[in-house]
Protein backbone atom coordinates (compact mmCIF):
# COMPACT_ATOMS: atom_id res chain seq x y z
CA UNK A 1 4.93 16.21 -11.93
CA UNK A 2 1.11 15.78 -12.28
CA UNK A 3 -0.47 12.53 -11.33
CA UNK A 4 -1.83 10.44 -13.59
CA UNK A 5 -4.87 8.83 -12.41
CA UNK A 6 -6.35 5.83 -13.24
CA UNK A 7 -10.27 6.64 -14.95
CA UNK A 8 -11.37 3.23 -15.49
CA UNK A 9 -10.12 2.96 -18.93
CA UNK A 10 -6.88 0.97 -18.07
CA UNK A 11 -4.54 3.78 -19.09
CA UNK A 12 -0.65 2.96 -20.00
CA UNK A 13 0.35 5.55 -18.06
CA UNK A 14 -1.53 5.83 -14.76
CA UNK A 15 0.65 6.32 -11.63
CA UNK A 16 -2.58 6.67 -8.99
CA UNK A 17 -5.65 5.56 -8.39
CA UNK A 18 -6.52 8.79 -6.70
CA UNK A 19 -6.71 12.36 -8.10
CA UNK A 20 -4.95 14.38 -5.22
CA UNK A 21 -7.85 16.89 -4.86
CA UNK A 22 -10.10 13.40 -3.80
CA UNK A 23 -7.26 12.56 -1.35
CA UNK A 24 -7.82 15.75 0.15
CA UNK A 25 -11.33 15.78 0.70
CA UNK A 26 -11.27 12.37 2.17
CA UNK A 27 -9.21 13.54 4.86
CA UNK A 28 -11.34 16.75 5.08
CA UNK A 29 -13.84 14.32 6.09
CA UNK A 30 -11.84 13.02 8.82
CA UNK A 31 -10.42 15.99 10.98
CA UNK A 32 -10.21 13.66 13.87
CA UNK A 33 -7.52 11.48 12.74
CA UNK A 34 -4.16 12.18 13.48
CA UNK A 35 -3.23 11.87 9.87
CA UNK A 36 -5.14 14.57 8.77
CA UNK A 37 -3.27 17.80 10.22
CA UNK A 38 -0.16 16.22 8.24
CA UNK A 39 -2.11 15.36 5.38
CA UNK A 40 -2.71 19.00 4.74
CA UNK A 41 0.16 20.50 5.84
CA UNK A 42 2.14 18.64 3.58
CA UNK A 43 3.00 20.86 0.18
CA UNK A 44 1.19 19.32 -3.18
CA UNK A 45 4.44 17.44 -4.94
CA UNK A 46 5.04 15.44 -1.57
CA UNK A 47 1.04 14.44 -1.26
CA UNK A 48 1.31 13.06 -4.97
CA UNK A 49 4.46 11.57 -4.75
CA UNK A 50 2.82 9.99 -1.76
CA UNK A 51 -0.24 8.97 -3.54
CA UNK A 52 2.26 6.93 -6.43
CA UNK A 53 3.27 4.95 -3.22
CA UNK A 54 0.41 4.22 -1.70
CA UNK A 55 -0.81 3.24 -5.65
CA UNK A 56 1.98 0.57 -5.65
CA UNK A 57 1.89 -0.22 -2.56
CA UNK A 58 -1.72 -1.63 -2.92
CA UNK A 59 -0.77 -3.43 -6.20
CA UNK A 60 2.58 -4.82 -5.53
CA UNK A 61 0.80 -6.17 -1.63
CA UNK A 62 -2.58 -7.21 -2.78
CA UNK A 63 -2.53 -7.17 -6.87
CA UNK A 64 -1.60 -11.07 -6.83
CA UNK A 65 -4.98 -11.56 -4.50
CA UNK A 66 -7.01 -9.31 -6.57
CA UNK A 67 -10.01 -11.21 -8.41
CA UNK A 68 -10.70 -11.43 -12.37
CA UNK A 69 -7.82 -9.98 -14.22
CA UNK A 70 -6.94 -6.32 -15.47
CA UNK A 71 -9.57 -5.05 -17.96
CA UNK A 72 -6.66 -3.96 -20.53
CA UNK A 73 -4.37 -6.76 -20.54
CA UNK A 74 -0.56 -5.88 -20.23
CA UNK A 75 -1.75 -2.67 -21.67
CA UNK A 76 -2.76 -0.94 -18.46
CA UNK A 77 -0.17 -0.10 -15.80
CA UNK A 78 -2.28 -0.68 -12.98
CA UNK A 79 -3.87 -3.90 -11.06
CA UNK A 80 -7.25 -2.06 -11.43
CA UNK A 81 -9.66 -1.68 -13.21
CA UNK A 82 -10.38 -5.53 -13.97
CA UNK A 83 -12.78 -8.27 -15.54
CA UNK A 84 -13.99 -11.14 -14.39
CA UNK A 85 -13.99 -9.84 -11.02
CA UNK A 86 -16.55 -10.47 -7.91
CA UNK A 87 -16.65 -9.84 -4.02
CA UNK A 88 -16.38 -11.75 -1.58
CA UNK A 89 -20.19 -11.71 -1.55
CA UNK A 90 -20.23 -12.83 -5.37
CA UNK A 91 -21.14 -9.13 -6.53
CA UNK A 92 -19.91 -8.06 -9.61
CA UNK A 93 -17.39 -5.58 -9.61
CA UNK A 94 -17.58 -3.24 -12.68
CA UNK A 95 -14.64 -3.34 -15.25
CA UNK A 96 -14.58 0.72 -15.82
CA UNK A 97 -13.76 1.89 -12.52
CA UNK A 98 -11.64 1.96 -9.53
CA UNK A 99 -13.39 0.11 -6.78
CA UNK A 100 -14.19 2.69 -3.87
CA UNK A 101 -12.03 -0.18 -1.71
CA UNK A 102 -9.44 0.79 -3.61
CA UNK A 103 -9.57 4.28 -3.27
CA UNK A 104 -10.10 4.80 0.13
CA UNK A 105 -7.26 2.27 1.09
CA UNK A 106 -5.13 4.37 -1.55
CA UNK A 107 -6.12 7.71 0.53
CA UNK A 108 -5.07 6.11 3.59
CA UNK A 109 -1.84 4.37 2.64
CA UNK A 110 -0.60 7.61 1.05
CA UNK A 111 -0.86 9.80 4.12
CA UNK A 112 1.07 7.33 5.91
CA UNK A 113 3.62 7.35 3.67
CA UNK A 114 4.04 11.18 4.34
CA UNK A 115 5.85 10.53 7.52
CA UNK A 116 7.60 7.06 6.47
CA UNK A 117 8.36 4.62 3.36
CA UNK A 118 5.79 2.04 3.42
CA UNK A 119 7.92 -0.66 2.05
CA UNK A 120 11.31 0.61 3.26
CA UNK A 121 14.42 -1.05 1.44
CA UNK A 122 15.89 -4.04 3.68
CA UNK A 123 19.53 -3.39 5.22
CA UNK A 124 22.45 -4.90 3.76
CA UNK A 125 23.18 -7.08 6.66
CA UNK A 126 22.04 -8.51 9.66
CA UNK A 127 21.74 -6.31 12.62
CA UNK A 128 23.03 -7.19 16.35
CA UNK A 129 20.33 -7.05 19.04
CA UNK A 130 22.02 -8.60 21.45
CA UNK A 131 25.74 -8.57 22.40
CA UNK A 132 27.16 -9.97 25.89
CA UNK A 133 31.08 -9.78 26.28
CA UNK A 134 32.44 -11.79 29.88
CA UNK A 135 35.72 -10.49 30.68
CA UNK A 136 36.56 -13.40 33.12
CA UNK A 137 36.69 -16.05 30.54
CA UNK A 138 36.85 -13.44 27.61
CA UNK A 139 34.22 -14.86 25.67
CA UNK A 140 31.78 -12.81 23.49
CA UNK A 141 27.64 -13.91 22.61
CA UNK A 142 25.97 -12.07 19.47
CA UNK A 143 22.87 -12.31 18.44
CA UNK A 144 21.93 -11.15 14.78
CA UNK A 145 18.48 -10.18 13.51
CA UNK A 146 16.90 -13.26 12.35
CA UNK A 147 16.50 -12.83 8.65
CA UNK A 148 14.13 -9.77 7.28
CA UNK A 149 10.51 -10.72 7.67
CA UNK A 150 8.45 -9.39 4.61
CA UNK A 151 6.81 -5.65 4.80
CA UNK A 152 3.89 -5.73 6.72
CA UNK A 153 0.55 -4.15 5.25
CA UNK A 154 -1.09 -1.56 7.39
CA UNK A 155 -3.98 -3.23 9.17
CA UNK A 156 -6.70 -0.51 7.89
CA UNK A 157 -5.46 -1.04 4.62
CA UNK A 158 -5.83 -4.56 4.68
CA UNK A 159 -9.34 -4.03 6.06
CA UNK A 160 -10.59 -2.12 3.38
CA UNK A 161 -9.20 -4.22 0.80
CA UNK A 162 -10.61 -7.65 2.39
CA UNK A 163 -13.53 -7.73 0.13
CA UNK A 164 -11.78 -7.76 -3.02
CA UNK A 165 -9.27 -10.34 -1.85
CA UNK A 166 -9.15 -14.15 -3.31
CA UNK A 167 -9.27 -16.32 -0.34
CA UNK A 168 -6.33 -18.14 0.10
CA UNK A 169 -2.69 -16.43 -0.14
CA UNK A 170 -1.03 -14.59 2.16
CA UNK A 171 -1.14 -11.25 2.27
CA UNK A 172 1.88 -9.77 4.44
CA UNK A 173 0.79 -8.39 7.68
CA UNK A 174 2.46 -7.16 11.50
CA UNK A 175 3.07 -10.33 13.72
């Protein structure tokens, strides 16, 4: 299924913020990272389908941090493009494009989710991490996973996003 990527104009039906042949020249541009051998070794479907992710990803970790508000309304799928929107350094951010923030944290996000979910799906119950049994007195101690702590945003990510981020909120990270 061909992506459909976000231009600017706040389309109903976008499912990327990245066209697939810009995901692969970023990581052309970055032979040095460990992600991009995988990257291009992965086949074309997988690499979009990884792209959607990383897309919603962004919007369902960040979108409730994200300045102004969409361009579009309800109308647009995506968190981006937006109005009303400035930096962290008060700069206007134009309403008719993806912010390149956005796109490289996009490029980024989907080739780690090549290799792994980036939000995988929580268990259905608590897991033991601890279990002592004492014959003697034929007692048992278990010790359950503490409840599931939120998905944690890849650090990069993050990064690249900071200067489009509200101050204030939380936005999920690795403790």
């Amino acid at each position: 299924m061909v992506l459909c990527v976000e231009t600017g104009a706040g389309l109903a039906d976008a499912d990327s913020y990245v066209p697939l042949a810009s995901a692969d020249a970023y990581w052309a541009l970055r032979p040095h990272s460990p992600l991009a051998a995988p990257w291009a070794a992965t086949p074309e479907e997988t690499r979009e389908g990884a792209l959607r992710e990383a897309t919603t990803h962004i919007d369902v970790l960040f979108g409730p941090r994200f300045p102004g508000r969409p361009a579009h309304g309800r109308d647009q799928r995506l968190a981006w493009p937006r109005r009303d929107a400035w930096d962290q350094e008060g700069l206007p951010l134009p309403g008719d494009r993806v912010p390149r923030e956005i796109v490289e944290a996009c490029c980024e996000l989907a080739a780690r989710a090549i290799t792994a979910p980036l939000m995988a799906d929580r268990d259905a119950g608590p897991r033991v991490i601890e279990e002592r049994l004492s014959v003697d007195a034929l007692t048992t101690h278990t010790v359950y996973t503490p409840d599931a702590s939120p998905p944690p945003a890849v650090p990069l990510a993050r990064a690249l996003l900071a200067p489009l981020l509200r101050p204030g909120g939380t936005v999920l990270s690795r403790t």
